[in-house]
C-alpha atoms as a PDB file:
ATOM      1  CA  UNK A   1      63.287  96.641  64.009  1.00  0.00           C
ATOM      2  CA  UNK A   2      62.585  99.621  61.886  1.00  0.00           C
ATOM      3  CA  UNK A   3      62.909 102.046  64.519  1.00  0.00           C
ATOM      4  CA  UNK A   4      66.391 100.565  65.117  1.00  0.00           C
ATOM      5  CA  UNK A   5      67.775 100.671  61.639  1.00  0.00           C
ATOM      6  CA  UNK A   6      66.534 104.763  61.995  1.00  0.00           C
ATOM      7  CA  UNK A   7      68.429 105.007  64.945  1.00  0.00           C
ATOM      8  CA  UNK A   8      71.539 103.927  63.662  1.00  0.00           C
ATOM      9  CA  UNK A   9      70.563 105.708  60.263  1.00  0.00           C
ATOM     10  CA  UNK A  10      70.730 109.051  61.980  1.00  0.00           C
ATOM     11  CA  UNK A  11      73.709 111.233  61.260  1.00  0.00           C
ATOM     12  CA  UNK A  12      75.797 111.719  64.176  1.00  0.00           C
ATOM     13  CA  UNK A  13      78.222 115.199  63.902  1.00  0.00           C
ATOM     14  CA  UNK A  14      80.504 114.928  65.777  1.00  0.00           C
ATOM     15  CA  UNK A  15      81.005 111.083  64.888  1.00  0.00           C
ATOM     16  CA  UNK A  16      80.731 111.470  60.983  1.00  0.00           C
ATOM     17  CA  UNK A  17      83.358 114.730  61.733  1.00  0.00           C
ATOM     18  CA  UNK A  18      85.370 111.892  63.663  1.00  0.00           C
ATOM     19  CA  UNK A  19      88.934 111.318  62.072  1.00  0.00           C
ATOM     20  CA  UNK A  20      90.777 108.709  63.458  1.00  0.00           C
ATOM     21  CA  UNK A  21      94.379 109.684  61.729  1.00  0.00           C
ATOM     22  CA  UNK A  22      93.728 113.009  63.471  1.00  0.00           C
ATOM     23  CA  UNK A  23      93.183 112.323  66.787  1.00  0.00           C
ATOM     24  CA  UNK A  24      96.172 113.205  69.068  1.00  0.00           C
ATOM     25  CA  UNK A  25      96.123 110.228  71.605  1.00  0.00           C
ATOM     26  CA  UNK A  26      96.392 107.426  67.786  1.00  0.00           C
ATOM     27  CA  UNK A  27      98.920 109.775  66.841  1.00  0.00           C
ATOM     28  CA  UNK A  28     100.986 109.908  69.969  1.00  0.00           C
ATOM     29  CA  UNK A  29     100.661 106.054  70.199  1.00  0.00           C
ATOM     30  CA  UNK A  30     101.471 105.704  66.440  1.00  0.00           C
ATOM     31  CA  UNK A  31     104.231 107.628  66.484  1.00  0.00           C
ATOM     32  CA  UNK A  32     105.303 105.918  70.280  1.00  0.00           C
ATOM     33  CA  UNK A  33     104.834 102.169  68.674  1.00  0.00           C
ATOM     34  CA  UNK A  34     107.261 103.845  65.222  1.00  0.00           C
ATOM     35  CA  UNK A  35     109.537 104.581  67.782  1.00  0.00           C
ATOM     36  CA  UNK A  36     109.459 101.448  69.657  1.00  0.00           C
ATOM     37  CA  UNK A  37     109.789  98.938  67.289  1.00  0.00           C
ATOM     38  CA  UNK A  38     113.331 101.131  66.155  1.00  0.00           C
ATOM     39  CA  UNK A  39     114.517 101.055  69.581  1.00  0.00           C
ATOM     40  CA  UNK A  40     113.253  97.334  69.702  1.00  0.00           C
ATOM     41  CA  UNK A  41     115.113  96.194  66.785  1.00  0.00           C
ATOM     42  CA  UNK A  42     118.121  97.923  67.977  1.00  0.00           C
ATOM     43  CA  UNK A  43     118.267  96.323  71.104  1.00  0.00           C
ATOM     44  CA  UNK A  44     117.197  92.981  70.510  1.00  0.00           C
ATOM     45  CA  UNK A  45     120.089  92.805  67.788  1.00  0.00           C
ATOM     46  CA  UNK A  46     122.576  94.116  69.598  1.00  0.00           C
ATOM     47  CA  UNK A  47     121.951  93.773  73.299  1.00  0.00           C
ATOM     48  CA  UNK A  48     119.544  91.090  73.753  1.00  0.00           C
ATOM     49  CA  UNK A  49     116.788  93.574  75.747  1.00  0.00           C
ATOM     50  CA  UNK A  50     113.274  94.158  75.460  1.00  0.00           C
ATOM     51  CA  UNK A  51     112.393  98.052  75.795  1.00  0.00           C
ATOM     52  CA  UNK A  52     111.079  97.128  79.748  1.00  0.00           C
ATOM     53  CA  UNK A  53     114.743  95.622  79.915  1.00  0.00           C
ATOM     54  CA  UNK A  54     116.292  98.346  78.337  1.00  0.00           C
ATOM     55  CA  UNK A  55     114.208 101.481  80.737  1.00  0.00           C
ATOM     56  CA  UNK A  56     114.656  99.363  83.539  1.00  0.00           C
ATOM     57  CA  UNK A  57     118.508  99.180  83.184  1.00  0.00           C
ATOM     58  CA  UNK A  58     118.647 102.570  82.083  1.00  0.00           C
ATOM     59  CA  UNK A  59     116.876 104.153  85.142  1.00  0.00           C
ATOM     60  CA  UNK A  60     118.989 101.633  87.619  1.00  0.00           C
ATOM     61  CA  UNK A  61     122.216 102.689  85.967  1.00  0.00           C
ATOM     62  CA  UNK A  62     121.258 106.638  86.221  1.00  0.00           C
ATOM     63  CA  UNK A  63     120.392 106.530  90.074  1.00  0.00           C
ATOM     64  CA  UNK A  64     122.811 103.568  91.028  1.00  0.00           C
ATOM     65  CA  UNK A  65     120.396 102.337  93.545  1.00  0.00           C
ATOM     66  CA  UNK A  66     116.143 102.213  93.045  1.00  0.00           C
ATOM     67  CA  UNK A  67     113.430 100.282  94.203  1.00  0.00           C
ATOM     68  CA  UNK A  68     111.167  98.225  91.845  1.00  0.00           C
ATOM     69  CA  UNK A  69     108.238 100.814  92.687  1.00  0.00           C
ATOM     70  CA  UNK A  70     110.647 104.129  91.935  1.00  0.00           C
ATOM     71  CA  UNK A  71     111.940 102.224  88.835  1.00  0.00           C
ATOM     72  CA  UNK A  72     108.464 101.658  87.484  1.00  0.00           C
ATOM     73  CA  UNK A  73     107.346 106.336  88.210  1.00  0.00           C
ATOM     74  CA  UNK A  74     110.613 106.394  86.196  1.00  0.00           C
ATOM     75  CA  UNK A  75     109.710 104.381  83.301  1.00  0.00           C
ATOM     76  CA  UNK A  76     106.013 105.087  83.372  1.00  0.00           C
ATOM     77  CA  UNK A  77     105.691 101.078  83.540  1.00  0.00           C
ATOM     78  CA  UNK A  78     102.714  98.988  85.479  1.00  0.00           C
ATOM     79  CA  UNK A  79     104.316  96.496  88.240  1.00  0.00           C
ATOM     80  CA  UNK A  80     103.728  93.608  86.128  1.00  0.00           C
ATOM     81  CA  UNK A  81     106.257  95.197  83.807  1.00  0.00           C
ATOM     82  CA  UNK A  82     108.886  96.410  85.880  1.00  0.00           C
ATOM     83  CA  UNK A  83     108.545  92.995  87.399  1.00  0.00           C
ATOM     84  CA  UNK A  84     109.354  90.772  84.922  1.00  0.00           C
ATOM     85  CA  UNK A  85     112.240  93.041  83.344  1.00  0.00           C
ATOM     86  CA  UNK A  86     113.790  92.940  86.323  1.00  0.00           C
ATOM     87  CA  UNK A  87     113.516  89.472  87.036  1.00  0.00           C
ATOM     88  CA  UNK A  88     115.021  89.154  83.813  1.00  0.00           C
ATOM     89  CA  UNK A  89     117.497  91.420  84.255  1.00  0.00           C
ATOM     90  CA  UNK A  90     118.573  89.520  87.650  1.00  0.00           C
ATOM     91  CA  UNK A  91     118.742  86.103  85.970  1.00  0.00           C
ATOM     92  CA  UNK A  92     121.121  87.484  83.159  1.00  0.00           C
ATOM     93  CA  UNK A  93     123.271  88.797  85.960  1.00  0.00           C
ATOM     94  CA  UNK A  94     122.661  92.318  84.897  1.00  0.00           C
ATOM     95  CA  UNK A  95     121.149  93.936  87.917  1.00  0.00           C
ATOM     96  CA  UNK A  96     121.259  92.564  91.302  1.00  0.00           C
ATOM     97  CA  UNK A  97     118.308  92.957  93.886  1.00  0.00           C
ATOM     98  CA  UNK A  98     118.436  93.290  97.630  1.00  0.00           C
ATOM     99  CA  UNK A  99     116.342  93.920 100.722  1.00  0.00           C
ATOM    100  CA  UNK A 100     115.756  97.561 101.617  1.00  0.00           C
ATOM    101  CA  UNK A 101     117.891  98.122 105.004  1.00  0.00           C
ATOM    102  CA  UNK A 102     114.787 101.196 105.735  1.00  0.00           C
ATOM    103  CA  UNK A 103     112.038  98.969 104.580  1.00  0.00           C
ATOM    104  CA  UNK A 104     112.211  95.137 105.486  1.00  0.00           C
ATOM    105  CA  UNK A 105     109.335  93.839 102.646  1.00  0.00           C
ATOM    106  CA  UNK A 106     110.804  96.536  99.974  1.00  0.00           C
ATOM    107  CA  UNK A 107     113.371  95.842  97.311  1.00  0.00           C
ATOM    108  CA  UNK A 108     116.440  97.616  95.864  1.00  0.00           C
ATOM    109  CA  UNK A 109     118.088  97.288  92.405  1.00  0.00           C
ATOM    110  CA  UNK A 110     121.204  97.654  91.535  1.00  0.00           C
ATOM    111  CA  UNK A 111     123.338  97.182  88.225  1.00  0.00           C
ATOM    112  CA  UNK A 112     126.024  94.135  88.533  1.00  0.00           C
ATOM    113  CA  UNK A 113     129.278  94.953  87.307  1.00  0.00           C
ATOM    114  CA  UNK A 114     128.258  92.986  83.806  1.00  0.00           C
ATOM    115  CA  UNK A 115     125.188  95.490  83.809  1.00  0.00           C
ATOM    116  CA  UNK A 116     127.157  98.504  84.348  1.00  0.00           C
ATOM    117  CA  UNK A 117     129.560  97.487  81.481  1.00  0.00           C
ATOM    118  CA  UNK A 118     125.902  96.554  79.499  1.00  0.00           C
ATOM    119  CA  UNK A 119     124.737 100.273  80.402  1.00  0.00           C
ATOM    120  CA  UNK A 120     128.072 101.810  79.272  1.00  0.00           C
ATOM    121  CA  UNK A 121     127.692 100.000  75.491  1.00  0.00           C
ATOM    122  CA  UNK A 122     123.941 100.680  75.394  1.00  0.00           C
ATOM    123  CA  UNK A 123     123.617 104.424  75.799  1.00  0.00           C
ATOM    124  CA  UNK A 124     125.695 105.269  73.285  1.00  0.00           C
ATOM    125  CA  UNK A 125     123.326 103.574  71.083  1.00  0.00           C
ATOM    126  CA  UNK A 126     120.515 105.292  72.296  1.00  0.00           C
ATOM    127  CA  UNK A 127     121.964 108.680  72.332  1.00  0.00           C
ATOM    128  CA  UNK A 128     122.547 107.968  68.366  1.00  0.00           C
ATOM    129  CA  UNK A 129     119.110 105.972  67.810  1.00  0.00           C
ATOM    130  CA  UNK A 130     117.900 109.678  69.520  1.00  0.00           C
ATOM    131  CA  UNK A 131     119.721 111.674  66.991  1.00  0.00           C
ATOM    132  CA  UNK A 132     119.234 109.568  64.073  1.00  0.00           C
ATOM    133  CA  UNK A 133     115.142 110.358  64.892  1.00  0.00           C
ATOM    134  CA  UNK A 134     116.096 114.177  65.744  1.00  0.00           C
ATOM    135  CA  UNK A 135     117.434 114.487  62.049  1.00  0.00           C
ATOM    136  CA  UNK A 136     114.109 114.118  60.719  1.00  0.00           C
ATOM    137  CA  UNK A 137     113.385 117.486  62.000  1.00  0.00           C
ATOM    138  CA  UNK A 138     114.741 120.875  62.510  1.00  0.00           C
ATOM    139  CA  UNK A 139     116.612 122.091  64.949  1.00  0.00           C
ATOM    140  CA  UNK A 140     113.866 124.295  66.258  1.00  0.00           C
ATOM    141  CA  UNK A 141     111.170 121.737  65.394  1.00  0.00           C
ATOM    142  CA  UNK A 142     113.334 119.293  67.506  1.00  0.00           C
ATOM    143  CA  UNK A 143     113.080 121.710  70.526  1.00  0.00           C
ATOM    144  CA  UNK A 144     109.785 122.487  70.030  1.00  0.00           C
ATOM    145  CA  UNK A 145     108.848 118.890  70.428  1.00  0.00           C
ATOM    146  CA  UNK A 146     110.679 118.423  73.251  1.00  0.00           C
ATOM    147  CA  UNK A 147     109.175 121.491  75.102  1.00  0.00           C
ATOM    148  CA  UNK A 148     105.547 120.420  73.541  1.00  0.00           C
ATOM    149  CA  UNK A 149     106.175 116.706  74.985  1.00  0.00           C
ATOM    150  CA  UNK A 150     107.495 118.134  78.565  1.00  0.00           C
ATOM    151  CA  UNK A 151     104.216 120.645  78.811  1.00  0.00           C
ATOM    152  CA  UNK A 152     101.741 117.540  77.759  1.00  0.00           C
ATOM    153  CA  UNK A 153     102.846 115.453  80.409  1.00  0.00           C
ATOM    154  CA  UNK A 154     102.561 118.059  83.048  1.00  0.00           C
ATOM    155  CA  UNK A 155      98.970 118.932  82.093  1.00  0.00           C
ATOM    156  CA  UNK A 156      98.263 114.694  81.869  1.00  0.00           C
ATOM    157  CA  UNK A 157      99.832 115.043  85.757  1.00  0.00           C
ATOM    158  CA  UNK A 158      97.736 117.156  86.415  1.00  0.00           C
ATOM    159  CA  UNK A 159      94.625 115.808  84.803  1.00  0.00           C
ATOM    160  CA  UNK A 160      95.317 112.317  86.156  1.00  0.00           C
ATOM    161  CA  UNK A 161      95.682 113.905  90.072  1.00  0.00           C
ATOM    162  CA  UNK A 162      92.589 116.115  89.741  1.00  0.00           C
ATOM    163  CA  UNK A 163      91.010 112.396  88.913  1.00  0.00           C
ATOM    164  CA  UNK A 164      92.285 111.399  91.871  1.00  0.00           C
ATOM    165  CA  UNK A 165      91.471 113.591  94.104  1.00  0.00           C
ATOM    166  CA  UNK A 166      87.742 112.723  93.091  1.00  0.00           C
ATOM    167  CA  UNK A 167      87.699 109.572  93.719  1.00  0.00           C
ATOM    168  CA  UNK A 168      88.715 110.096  97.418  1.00  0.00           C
END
């Protein structure tokens, strides 16, 4: 038992050096779940939507037509996710989903004419939720974000198909 309590005794660097607050994926998801409860309050108020709701409606009512699958590369949501907002979606009348003419087992989604009038009221609200966060910065510091965010999820692309190419 003493050798144990020595083990865990020993200084470890890199751990003692270890800042949580400062580590860039907790800060992204920190900053992501700030966001997200905004958005979330805004459009549970006024819309009735979850944020799944919300990205699913918003990437149906930007290409017209989409497929579960496409919806969820849009959103960066798991199937589970996209699966159940659109469900939802569907039983509220908001979207409507049909059988793919090309593909006989695939799916397409498209807004109802109660969603498309949903989509019309809701964007605004994001476009002003987006400013009201953009004020909070500078101009430049906004673009800068913007361009920093864009790079980061190239390189995490990247990353995640190098991973995948390893596994094959």
């Amino acid at each position: 038992m003493k050798t144990r309590a020595k083990e865990t005794a020993l200084p470890d660097t890199a751990a003692d050096a270890f800042q949580l607050e400062d580590f860039l994926p907790y800060r992204l998801a920190v900053a992501s779940a700030h966001v997200s409860r905004l958005f979330t309050r805004n459009y549970a108020e006024n819309f009735g939507l979850t944020i799944p709701e919300w990205r699913v409606l918003a990437v149906v009512g930007r290409f017209q037509t989409l497929s579960p699958s496409a919806a969820g590369e849009w959103t960066a949501m798991d199937k589970v996710k996209v699966s159940r907002a659109s469900a939802s979606l569907v039983s509220r009348g908001l979207l409507r989903q049909s059988q793919d003419p090309s593909d006989g087992r695939g799916r397409l989604l498209r807004l109802t004419r109660k969603g498309a009038a949903l989509h019309a009221q809701v964007v605004p609200e994001a476009l002003a939720l987006e400013a009201t966060l953009a004020d909070g910065l500078s101009r430049a510091e906004w673009v800068s974000l913007n361009k920093a965010l864009a790079k980061l999820n190239t390189h995490c692309a990247a990353i995640a198909a190098t991973g995948e190419d390893d596994e094959e």
